[in-house]
C-alpha atoms as a PDB file:
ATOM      1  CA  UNK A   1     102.908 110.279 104.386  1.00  0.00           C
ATOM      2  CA  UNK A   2     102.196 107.299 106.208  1.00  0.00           C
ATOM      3  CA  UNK A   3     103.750 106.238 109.691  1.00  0.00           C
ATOM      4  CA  UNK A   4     105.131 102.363 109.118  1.00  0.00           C
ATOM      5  CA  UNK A   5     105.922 100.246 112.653  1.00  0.00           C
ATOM      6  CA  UNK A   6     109.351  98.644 112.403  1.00  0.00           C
ATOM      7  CA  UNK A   7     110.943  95.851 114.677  1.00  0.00           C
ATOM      8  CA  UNK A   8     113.795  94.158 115.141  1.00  0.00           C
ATOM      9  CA  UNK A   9     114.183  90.472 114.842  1.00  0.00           C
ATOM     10  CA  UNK A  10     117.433  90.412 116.680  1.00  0.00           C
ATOM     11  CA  UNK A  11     117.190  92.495 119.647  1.00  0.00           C
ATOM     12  CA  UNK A  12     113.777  93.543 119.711  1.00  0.00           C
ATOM     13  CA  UNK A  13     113.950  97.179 118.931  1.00  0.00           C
ATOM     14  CA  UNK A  14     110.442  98.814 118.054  1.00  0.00           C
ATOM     15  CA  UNK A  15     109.944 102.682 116.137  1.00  0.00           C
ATOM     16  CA  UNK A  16     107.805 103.751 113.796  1.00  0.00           C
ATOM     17  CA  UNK A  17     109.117 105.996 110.894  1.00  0.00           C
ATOM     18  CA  UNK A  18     107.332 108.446 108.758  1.00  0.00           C
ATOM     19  CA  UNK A  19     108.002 107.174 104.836  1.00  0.00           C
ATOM     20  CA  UNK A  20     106.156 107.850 101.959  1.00  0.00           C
ATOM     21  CA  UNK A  21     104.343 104.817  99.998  1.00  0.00           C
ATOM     22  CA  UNK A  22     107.157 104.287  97.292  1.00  0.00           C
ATOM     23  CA  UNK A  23     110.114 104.171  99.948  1.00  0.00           C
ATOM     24  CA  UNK A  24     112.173 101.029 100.137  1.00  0.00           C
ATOM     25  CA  UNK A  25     111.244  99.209 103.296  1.00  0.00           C
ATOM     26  CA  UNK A  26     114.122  99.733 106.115  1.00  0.00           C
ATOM     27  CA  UNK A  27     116.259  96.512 107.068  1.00  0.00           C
ATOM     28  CA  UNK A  28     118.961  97.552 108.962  1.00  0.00           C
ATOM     29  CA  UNK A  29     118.053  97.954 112.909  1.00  0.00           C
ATOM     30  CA  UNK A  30     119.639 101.704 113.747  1.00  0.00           C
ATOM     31  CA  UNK A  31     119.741  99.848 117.630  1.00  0.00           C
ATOM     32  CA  UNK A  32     122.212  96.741 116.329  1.00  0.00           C
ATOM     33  CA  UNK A  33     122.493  97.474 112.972  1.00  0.00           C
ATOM     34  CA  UNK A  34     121.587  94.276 112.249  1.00  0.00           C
ATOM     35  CA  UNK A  35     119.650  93.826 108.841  1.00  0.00           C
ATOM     36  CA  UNK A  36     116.258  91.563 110.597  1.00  0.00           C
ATOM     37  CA  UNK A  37     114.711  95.216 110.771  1.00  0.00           C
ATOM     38  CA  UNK A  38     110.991  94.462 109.273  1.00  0.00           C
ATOM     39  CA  UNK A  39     107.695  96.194 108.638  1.00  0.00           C
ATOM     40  CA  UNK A  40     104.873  95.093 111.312  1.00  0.00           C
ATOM     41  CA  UNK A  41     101.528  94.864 110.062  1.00  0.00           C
ATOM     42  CA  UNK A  42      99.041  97.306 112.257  1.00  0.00           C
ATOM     43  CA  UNK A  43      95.830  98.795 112.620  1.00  0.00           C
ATOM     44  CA  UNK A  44      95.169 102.341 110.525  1.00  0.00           C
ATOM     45  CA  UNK A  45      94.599 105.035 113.077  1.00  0.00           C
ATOM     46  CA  UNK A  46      91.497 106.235 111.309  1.00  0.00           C
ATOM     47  CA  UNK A  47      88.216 104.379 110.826  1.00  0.00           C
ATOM     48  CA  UNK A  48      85.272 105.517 107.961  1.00  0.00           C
ATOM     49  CA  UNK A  49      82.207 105.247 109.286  1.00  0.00           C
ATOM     50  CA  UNK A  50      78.517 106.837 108.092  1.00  0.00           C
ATOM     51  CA  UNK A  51      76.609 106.066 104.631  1.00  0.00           C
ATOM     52  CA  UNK A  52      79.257 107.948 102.699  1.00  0.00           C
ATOM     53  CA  UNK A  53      80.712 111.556 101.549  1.00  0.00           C
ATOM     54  CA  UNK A  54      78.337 113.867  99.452  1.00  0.00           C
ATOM     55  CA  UNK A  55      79.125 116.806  97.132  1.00  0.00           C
ATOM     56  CA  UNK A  56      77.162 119.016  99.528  1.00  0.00           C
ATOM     57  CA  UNK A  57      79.151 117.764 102.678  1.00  0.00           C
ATOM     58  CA  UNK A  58      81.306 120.664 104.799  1.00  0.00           C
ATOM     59  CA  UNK A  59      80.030 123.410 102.266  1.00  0.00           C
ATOM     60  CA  UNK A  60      77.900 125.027 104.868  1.00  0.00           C
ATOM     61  CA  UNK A  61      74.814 125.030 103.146  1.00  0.00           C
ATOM     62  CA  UNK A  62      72.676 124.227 106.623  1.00  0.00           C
ATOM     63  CA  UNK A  63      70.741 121.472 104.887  1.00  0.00           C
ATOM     64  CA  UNK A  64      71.275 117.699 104.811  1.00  0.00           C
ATOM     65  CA  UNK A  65      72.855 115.830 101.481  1.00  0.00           C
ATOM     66  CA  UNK A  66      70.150 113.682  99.713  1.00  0.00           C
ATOM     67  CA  UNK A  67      69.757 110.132 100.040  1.00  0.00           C
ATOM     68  CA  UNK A  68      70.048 108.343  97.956  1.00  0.00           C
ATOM     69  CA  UNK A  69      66.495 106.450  96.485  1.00  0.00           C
ATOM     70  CA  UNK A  70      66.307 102.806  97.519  1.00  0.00           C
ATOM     71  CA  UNK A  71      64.076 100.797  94.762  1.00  0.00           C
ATOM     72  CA  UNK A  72      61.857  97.475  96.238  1.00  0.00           C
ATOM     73  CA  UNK A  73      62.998  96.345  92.819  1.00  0.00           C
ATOM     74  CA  UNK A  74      66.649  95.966  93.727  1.00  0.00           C
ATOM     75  CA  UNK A  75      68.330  91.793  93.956  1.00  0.00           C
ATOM     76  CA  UNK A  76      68.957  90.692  97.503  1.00  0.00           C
ATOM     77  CA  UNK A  77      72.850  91.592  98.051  1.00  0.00           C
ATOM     78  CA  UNK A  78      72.617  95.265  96.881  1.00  0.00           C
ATOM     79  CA  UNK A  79      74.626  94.853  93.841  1.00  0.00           C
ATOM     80  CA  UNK A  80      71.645  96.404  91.662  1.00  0.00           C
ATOM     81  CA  UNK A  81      71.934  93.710  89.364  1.00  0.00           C
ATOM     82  CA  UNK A  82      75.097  94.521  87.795  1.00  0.00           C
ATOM     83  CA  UNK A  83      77.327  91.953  88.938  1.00  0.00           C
ATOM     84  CA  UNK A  84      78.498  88.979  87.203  1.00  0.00           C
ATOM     85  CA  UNK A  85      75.989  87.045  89.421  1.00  0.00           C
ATOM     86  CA  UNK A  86      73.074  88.603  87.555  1.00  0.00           C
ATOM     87  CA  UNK A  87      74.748  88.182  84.290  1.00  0.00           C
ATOM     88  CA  UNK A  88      73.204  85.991  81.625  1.00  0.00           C
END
């Protein structure tokens, strides 16, 4: 479940709660009890970095995943051609 960042409009009360995606946002401050209790937009506390998750990864096999093959063919961009760009 994700952790959502609350604040108070009123008196400035902060707290994050733990609520899962399909929860109704909160509104009412549990400090004043006033309902200008909103959701703050923030940063994720995780960040995906690397060229990407392979069948092969964390099975303790001792040898790297394959690359993938990268063709001298392929349109500037790297949509392979199969955009709407390259349509028509």
């Amino acid at each position: 479940m994700p952790i959502y960042e609350y604040r108070c409009d009123s008196c400035g009360f902060q707290k994050e709660h733990l609520q899962k995606m399909s929860d109704e946002p909160l509104t009412s401050c549990p400090s004043c009890s006033q309902g200008t209790y909103v959701k703050q937009v923030s940063a994720a506390g995780f960040q995906l970095k690397g060229t990407g998750w392979y069948a092969t990864d964390f099975k303790g096999s001792g040898t790297p995943a394959p690359r993938p093959a990268e063709t001298a063919s392929a349109p500037a961009g790297g949509c392979g051609g199969a955009c709407a760009c390259h349509a028509g």
